[in-house]
N, C-alpha and C. Protein backbone atom coordinates (compact mmCIF):
# COMPACT_ATOMS: atom_id res chain seq x y z
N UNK A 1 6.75 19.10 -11.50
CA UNK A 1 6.01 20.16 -12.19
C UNK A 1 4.65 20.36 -11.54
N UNK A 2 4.14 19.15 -11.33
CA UNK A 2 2.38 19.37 -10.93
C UNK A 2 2.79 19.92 -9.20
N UNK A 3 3.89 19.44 -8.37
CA UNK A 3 3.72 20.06 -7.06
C UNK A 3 4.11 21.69 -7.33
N UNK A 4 5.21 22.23 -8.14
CA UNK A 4 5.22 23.77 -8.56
C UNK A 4 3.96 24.01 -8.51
N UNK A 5 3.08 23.60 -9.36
CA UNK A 5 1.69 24.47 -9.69
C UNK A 5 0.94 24.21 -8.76
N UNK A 6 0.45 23.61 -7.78
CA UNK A 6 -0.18 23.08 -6.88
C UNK A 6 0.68 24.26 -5.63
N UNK A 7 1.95 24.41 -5.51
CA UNK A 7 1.92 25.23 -4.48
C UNK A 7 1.74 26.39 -5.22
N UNK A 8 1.87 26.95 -6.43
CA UNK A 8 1.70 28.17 -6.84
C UNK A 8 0.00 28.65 -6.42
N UNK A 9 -0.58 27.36 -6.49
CA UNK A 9 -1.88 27.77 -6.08
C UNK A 9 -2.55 28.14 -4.92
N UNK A 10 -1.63 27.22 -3.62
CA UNK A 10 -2.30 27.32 -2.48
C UNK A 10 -1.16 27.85 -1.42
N UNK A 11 -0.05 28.35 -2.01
CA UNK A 11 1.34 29.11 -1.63
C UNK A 11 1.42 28.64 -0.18
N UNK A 12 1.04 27.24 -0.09
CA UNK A 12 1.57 26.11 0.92
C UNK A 12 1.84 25.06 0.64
N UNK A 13 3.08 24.47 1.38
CA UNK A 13 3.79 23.27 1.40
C UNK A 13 3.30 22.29 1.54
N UNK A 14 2.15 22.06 2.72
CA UNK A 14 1.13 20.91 3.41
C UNK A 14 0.26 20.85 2.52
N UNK A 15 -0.49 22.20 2.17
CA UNK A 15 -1.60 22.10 1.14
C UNK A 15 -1.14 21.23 0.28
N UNK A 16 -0.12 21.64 -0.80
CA UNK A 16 0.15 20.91 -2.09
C UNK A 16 0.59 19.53 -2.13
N UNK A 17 1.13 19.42 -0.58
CA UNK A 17 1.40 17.93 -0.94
C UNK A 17 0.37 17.24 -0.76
N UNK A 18 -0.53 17.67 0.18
CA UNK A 18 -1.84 17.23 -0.15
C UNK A 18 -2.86 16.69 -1.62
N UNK A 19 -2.53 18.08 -2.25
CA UNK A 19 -3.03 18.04 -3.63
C UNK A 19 -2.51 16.82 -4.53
N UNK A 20 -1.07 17.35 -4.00
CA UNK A 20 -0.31 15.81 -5.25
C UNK A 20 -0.76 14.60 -4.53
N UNK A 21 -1.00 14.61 -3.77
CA UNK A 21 -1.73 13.09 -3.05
C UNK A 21 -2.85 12.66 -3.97
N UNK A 22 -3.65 13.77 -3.83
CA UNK A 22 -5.19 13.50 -4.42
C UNK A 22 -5.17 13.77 -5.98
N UNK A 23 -4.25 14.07 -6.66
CA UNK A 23 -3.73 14.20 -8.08
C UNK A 23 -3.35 12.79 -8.36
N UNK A 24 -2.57 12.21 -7.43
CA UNK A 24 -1.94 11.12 -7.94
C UNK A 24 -3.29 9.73 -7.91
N UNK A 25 -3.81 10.07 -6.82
CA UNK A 25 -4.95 9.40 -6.37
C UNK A 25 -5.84 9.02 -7.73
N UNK A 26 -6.18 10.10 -8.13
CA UNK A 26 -7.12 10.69 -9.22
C UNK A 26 -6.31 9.75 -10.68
N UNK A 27 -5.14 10.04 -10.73
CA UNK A 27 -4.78 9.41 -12.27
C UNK A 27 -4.93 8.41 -12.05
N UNK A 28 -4.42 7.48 -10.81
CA UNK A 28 -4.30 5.78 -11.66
C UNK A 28 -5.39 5.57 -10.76
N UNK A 29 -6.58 5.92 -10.71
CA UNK A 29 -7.79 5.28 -10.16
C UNK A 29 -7.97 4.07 -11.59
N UNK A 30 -7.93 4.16 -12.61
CA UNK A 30 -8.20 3.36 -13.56
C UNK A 30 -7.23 2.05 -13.67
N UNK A 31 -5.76 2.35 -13.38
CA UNK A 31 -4.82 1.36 -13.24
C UNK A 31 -5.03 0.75 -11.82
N UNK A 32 -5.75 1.11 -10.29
CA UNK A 32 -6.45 0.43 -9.99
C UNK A 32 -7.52 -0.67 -9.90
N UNK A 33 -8.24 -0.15 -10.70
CA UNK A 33 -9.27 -1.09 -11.51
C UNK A 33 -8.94 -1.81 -11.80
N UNK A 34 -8.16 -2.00 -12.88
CA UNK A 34 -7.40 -2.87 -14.25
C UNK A 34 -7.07 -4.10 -12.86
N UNK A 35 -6.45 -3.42 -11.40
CA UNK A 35 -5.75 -4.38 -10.91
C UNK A 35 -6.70 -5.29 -10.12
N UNK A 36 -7.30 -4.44 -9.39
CA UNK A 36 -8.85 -5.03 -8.96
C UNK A 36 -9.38 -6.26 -9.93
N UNK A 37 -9.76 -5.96 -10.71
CA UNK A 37 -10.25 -6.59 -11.43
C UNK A 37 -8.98 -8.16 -11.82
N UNK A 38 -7.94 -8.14 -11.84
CA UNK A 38 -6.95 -9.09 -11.95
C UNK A 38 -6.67 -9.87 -10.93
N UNK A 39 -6.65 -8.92 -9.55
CA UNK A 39 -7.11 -9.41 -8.11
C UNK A 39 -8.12 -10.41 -8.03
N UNK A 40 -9.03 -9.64 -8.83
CA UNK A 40 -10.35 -10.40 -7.87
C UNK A 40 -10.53 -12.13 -9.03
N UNK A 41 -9.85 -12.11 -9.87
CA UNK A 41 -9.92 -12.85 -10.91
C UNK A 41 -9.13 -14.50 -10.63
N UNK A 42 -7.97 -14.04 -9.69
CA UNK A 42 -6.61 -14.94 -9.39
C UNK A 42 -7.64 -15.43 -8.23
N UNK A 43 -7.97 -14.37 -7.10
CA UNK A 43 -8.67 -15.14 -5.90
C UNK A 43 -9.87 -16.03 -6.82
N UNK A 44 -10.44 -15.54 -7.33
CA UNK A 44 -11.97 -16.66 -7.22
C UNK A 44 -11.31 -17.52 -7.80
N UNK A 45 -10.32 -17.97 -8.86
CA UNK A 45 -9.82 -19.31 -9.41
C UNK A 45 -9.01 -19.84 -8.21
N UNK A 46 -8.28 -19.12 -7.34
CA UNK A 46 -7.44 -20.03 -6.26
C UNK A 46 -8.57 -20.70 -5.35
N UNK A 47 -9.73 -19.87 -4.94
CA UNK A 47 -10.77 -20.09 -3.64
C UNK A 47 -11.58 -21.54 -4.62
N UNK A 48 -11.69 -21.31 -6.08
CA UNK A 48 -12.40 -22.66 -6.52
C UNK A 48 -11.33 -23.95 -6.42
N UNK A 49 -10.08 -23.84 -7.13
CA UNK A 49 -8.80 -24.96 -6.95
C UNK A 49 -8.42 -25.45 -5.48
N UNK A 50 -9.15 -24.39 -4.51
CA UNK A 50 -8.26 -24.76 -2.75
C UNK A 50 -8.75 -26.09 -2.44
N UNK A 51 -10.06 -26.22 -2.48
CA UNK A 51 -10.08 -27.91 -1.67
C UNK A 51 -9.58 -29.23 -2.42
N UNK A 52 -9.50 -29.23 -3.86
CA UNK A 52 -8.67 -30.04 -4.56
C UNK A 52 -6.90 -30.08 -4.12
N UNK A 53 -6.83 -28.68 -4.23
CA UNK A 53 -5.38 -28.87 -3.85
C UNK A 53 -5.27 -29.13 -2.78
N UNK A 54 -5.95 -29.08 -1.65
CA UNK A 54 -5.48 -29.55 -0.03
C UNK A 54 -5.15 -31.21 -0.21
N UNK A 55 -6.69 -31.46 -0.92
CA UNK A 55 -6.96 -33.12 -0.83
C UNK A 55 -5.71 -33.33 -1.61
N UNK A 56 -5.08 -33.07 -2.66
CA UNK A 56 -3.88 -33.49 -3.32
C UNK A 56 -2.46 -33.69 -2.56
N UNK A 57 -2.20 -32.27 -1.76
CA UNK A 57 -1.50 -32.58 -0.52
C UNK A 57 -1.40 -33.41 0.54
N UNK A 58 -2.82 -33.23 0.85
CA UNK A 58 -2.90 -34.53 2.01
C UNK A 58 -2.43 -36.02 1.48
N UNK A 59 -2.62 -36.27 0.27
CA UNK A 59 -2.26 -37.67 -0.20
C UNK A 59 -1.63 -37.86 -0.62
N UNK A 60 -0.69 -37.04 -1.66
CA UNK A 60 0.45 -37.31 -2.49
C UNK A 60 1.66 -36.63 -2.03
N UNK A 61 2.96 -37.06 -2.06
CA UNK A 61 4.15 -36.69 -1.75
C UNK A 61 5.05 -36.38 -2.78
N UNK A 62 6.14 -35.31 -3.08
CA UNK A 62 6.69 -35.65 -4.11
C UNK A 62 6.59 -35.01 -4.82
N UNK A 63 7.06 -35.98 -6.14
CA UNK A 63 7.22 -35.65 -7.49
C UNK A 63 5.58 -36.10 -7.95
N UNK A 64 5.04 -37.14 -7.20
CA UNK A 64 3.83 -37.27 -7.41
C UNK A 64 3.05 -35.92 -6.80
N UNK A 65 2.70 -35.49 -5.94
CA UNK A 65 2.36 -34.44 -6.02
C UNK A 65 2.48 -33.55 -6.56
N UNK A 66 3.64 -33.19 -6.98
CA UNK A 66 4.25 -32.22 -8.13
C UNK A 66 2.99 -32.46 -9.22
N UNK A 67 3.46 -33.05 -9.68
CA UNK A 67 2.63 -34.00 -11.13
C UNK A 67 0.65 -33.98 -11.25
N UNK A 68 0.51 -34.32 -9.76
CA UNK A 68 -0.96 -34.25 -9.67
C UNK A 68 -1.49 -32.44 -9.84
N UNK A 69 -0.57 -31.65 -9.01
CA UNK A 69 -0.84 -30.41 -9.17
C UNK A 69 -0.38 -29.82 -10.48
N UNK A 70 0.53 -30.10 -11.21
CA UNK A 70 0.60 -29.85 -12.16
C UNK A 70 -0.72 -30.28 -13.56
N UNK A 71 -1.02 -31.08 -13.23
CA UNK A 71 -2.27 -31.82 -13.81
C UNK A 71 -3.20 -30.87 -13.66
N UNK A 72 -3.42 -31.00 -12.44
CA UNK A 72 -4.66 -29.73 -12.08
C UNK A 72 -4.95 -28.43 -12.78
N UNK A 73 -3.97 -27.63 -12.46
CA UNK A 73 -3.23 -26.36 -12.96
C UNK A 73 -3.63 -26.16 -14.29
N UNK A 74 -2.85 -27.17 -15.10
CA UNK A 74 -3.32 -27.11 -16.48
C UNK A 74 -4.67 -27.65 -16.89
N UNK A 75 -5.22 -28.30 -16.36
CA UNK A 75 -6.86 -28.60 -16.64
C UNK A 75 -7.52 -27.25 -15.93
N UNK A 76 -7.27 -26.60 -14.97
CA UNK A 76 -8.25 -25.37 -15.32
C UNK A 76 -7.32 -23.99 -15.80
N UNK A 77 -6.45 -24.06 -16.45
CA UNK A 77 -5.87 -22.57 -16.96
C UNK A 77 -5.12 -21.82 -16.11
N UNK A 78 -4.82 -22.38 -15.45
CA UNK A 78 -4.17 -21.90 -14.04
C UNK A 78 -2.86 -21.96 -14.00
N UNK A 79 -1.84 -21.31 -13.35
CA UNK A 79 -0.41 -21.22 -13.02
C UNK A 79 -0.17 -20.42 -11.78
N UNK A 80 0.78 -21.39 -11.05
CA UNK A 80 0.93 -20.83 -9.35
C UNK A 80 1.48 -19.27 -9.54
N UNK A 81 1.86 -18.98 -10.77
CA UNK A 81 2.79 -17.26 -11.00
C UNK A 81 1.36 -16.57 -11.03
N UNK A 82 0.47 -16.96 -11.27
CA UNK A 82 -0.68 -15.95 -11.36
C UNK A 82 -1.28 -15.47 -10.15
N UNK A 83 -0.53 -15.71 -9.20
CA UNK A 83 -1.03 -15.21 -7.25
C UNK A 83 0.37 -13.82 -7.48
N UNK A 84 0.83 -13.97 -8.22
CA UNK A 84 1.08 -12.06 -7.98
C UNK A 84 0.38 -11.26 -8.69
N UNK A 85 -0.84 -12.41 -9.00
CA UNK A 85 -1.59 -11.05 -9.84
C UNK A 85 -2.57 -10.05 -8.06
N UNK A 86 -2.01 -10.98 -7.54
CA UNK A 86 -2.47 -10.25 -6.13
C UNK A 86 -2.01 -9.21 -5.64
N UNK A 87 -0.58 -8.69 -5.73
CA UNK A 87 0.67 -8.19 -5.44
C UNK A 87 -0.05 -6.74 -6.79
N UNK A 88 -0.51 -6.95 -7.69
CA UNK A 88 -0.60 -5.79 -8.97
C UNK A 88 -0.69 -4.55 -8.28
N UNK A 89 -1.56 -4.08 -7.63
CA UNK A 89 -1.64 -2.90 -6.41
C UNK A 89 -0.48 -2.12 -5.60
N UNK A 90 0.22 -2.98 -5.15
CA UNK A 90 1.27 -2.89 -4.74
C UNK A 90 2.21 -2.39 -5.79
N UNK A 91 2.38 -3.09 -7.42
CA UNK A 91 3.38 -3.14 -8.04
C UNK A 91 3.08 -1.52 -8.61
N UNK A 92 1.89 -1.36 -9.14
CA UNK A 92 1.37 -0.07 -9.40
C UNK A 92 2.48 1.10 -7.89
N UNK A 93 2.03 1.09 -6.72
CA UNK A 93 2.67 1.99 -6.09
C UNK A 93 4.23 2.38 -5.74
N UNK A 94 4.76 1.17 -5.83
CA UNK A 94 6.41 1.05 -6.33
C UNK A 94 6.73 2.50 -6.45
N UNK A 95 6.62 2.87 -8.24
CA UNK A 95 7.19 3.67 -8.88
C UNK A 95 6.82 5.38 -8.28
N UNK A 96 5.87 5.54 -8.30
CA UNK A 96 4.96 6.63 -7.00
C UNK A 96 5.83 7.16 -6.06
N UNK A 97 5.87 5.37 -5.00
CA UNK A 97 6.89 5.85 -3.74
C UNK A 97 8.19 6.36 -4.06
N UNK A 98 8.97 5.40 -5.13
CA UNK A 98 10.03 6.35 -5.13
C UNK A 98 10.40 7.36 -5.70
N UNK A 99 9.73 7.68 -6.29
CA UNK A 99 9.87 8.79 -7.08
C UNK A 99 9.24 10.17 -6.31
N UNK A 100 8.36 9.81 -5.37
CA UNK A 100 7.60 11.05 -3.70
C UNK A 100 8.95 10.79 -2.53
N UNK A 101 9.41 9.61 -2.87
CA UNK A 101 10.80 9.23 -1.40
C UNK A 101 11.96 10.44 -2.33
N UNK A 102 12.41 10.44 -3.54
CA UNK A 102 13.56 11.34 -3.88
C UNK A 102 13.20 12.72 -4.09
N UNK A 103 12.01 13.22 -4.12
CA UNK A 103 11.51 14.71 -4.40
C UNK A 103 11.59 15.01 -2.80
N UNK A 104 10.30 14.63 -1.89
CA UNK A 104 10.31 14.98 -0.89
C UNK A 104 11.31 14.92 0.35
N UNK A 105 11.99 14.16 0.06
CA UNK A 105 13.35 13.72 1.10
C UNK A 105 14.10 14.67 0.72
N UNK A 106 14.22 15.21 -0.31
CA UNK A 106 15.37 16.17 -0.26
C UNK A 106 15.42 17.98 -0.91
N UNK A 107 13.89 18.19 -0.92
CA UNK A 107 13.65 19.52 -1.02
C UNK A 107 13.77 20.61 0.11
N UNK A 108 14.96 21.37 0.03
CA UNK A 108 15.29 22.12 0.47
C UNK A 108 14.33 22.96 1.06
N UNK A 109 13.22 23.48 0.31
CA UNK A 109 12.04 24.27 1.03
C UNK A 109 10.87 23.96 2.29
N UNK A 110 11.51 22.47 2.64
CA UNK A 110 10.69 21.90 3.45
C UNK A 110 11.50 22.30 4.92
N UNK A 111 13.02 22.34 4.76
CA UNK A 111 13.22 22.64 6.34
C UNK A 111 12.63 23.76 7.02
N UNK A 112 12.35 23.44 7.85
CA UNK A 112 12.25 24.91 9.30
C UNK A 112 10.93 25.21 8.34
N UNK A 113 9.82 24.56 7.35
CA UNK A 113 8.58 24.61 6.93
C UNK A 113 7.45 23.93 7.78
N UNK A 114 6.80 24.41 8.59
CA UNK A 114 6.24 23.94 9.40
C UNK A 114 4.35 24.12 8.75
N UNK A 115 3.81 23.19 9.26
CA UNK A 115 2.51 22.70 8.82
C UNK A 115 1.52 21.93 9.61
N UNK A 116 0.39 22.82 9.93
CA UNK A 116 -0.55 22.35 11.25
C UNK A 116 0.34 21.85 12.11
N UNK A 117 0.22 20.54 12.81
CA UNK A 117 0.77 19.94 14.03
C UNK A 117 1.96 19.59 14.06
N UNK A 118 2.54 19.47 12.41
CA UNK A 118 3.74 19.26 11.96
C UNK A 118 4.99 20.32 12.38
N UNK A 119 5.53 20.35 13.28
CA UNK A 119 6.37 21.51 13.36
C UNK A 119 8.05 21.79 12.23
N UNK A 120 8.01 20.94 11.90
CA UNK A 120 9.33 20.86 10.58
C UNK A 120 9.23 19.88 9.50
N UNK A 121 8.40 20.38 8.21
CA UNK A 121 8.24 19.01 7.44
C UNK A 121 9.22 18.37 6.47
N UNK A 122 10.53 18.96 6.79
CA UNK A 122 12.02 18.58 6.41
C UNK A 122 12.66 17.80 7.22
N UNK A 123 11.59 17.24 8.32
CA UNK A 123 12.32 16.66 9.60
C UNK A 123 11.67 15.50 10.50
N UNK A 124 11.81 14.47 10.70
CA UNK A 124 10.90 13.34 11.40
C UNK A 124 9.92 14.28 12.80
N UNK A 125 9.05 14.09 12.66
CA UNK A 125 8.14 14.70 13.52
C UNK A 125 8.13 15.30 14.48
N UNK A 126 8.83 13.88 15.55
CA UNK A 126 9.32 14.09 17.06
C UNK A 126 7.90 14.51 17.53
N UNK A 127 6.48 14.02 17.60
CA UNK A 127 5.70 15.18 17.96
C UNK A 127 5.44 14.39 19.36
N UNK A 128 6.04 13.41 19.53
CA UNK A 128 5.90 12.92 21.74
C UNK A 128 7.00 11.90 22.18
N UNK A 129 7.28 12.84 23.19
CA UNK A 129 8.54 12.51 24.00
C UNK A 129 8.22 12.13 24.93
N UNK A 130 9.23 10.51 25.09
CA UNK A 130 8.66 9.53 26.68
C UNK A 130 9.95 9.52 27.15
N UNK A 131 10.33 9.53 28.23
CA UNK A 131 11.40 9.45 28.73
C UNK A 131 12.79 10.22 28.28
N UNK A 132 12.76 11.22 27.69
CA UNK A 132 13.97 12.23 26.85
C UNK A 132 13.71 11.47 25.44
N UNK A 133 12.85 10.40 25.07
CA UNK A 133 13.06 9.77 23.77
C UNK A 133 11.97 10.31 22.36
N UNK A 134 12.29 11.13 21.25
CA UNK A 134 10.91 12.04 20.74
C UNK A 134 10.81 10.38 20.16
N UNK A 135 9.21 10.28 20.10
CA UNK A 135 8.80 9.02 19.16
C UNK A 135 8.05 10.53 17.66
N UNK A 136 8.00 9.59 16.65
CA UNK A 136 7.01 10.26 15.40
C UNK A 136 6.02 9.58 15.72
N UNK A 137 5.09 10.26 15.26
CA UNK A 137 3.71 9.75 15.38
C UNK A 137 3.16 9.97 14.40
N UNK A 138 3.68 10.55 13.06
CA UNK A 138 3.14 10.23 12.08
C UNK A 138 3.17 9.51 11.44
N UNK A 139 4.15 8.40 11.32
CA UNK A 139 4.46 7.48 10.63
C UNK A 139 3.58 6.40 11.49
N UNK A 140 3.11 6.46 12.93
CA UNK A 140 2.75 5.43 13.54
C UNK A 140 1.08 5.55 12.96
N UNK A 141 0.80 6.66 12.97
CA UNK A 141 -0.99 6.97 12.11
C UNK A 141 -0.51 6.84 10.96
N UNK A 142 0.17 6.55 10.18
CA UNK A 142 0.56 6.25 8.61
C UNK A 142 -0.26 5.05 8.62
N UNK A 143 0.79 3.89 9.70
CA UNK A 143 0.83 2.72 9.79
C UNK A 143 -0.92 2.08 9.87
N UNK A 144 -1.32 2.54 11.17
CA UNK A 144 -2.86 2.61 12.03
C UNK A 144 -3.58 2.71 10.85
N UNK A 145 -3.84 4.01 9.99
CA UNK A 145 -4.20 3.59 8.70
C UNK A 145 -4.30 2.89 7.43
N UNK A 146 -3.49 2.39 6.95
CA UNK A 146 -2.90 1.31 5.69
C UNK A 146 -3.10 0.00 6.87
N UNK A 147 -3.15 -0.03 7.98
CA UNK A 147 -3.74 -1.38 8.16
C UNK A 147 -5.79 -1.50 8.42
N UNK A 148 -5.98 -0.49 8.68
CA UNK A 148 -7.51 -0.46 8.89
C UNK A 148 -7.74 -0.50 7.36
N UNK A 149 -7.30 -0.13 6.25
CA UNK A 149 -7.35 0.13 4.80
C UNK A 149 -7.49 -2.06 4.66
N UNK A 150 -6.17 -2.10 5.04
CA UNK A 150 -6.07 -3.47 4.66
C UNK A 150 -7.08 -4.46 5.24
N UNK A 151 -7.83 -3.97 6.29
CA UNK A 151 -8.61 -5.08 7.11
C UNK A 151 -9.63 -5.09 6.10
N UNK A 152 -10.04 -3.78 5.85
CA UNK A 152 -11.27 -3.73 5.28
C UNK A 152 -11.06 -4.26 3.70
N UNK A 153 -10.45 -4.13 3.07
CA UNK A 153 -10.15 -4.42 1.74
C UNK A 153 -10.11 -5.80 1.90
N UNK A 154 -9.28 -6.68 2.62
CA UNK A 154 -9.13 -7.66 2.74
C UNK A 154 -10.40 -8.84 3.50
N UNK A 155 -11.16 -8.25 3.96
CA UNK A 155 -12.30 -9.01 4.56
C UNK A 155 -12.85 -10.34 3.67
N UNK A 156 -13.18 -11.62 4.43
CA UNK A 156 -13.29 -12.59 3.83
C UNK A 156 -12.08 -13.19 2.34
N UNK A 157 -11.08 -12.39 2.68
CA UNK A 157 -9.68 -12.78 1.79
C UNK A 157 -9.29 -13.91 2.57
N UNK A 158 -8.79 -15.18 1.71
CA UNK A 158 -7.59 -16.18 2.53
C UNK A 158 -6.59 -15.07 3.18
N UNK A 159 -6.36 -16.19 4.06
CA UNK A 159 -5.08 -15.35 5.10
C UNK A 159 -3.92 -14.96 4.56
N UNK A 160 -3.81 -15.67 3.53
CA UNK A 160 -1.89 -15.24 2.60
C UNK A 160 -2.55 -13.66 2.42
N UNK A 161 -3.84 -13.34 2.06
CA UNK A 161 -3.76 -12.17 1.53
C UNK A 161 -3.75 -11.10 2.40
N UNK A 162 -3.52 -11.20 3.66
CA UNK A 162 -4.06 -10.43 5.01
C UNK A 162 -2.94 -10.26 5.12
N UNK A 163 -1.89 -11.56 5.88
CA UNK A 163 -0.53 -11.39 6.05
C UNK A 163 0.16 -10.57 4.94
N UNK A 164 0.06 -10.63 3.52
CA UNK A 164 1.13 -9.97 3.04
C UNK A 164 1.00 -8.64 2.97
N UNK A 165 -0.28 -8.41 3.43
CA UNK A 165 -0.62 -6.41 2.79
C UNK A 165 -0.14 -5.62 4.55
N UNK A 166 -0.93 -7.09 5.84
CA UNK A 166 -0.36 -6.28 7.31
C UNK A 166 1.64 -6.12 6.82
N UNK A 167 2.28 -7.07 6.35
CA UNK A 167 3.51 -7.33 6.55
C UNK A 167 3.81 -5.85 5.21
N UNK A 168 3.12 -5.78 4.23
CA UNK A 168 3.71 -4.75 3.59
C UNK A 168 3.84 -3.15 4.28
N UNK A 169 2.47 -3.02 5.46
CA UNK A 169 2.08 -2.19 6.50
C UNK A 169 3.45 -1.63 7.39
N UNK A 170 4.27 -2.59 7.69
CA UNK A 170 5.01 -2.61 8.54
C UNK A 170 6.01 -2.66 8.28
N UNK A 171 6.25 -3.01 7.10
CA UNK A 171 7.50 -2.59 6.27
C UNK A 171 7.59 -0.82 5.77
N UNK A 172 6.62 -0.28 5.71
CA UNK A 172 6.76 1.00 5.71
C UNK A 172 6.66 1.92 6.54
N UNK A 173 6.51 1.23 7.48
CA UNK A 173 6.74 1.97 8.94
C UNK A 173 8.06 2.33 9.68
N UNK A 174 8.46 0.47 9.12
CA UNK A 174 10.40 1.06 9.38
C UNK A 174 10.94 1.77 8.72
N UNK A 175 10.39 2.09 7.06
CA UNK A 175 11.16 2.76 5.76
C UNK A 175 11.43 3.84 6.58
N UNK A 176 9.81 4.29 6.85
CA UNK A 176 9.57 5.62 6.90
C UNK A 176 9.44 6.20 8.31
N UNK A 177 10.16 5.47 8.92
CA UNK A 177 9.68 5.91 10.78
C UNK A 177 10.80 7.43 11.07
N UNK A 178 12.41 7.12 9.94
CA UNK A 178 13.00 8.50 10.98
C UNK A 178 13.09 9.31 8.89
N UNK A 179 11.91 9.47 8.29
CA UNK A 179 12.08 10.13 6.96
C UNK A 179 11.04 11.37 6.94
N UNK A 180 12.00 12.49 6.58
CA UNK A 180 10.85 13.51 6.58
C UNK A 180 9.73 13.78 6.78
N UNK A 181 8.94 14.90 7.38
CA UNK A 181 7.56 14.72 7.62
C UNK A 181 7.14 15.12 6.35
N UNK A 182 7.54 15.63 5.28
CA UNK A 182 6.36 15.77 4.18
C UNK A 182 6.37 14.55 3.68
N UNK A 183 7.27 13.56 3.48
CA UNK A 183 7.61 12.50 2.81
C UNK A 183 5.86 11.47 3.46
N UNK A 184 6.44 11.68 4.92
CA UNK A 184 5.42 10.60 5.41
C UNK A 184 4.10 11.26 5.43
N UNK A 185 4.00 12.68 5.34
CA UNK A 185 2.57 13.14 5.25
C UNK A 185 1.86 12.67 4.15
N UNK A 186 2.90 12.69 2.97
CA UNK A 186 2.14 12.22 1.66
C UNK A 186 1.88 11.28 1.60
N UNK A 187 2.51 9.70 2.19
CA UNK A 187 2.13 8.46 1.87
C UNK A 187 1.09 8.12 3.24
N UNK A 188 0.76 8.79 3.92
CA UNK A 188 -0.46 8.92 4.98
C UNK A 188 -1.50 9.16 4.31
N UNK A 189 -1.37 10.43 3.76
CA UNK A 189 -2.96 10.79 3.09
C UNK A 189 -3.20 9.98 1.93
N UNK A 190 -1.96 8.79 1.11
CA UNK A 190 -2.45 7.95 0.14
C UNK A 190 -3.00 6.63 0.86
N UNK A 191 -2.60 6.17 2.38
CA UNK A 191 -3.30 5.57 2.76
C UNK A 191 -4.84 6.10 3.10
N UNK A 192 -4.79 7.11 3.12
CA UNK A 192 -6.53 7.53 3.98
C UNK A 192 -6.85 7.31 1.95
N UNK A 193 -6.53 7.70 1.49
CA UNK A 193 -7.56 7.56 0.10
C UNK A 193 -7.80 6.02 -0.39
N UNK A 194 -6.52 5.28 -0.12
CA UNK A 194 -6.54 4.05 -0.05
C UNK A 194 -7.78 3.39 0.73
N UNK A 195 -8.01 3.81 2.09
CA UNK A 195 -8.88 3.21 2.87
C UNK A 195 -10.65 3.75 2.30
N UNK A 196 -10.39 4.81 1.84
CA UNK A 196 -11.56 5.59 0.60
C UNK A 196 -11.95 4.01 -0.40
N UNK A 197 -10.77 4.11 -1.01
CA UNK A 197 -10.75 3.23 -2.02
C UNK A 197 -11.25 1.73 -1.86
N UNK A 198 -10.74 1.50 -0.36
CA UNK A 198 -11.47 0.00 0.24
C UNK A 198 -12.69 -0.32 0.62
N UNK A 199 -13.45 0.83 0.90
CA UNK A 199 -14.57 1.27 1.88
C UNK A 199 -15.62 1.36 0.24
N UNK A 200 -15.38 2.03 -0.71
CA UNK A 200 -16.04 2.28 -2.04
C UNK A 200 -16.06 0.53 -2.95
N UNK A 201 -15.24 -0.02 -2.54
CA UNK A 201 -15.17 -1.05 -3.75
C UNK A 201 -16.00 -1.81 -3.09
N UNK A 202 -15.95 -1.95 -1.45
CA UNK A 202 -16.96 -3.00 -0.55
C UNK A 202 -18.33 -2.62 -0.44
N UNK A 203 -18.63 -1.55 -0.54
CA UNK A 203 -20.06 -1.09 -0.61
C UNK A 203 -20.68 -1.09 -2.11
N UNK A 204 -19.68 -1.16 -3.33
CA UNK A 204 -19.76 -1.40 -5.00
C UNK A 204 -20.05 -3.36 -4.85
């Protein structure tokens, strides 16, 4: 419904998916927060528990270790399930993607719809050919982005948290390497707002 009215407004395809980018952007800025804030809550209790738990590792084996960390855990309020409160961000965009992967993948008005540099946004890019082979290159600036997003968001994060957001990076690169160009235009411009979003919380 909101992309109808959005192209009724700007009686373009690129435009509006644009818009629903920055529409979608706009609503769960608050269910962001909520997650931010749950994020940042799990790290400072893991970054205070880390040198106890190393020293616990280093010395105990086992069921004794088991036991000592379990000890721990429950003397400060803690549970190892509470490190997907890291993952919340992610879990938030889930429903988004697929629900932009079944609209845009298969709207008929996008073939032979061409948009700025985009020459078919019903169609993987093809916008450079090496050897008879077209590569997309939008999905590869998808990628280039949601990881500069992640560097910066992630700065002074333990490394689990680096690895899993580069590895989530690159998992949508294969999703989305031979999937429509409006499909991947839209989850491009949610990385550039994303990287908005990283750049605003680090300077907050």
């Amino acid at each position: 419904v909101c992309f109808v009215l959005f192209y009724k407004i700007f009686h373009n395809l690129g435009f509006s998916i644009a818009a629903i980018s920055v529409f979608v952007t706009i609503v769960t800025l608050p269910l962001y927060h909520v997650a931010e804030q749950l994020q940042k809550r799990e790290r400072d209790q893991r970054l205070k528990l880390q040198p106890q738990i190393d020293r616990i590792k280093s010395t105990f084996k086992g069921d004794e270790q088991y036991m000592m960390l379990s000890t721990l855990y429950r003397q400060n309020g803690y549970h190892p399930l509470y490190a997907l409160r890291s993952s919340v961000g992610l879990f938030i965009q889930v429903p988004f993607f697929i629900a932009a992967y079944h609209f845009l993948s298969h709207l008929p008005q996008f073939q032979g719809s061409r948009f700025l540099f985009i020459p078919d946004l019903g169609k993987p890019d093809g916008l450079l050919t090496i050897g008879g082979v077209a590569i997309n290159v939008l999905p590869i600036v998808m990628t280039l982005v949601n990881i500069l997003a992640s560097i910066v968001y992630t700065k002074g994060f333990p490394t689990r948290d680096k690895v899993q957001l580069y590895g989530i990076a690159g998992l949508f690169l294969v999703l989305l390497y031979q999937s429509p160009s409006a499909l991947v235009l839209y989850w491009t411009l949610n990385n550039v707002f994303s990287l908005v979003k990283a750049l605003f919380y680090k300077l907050k």
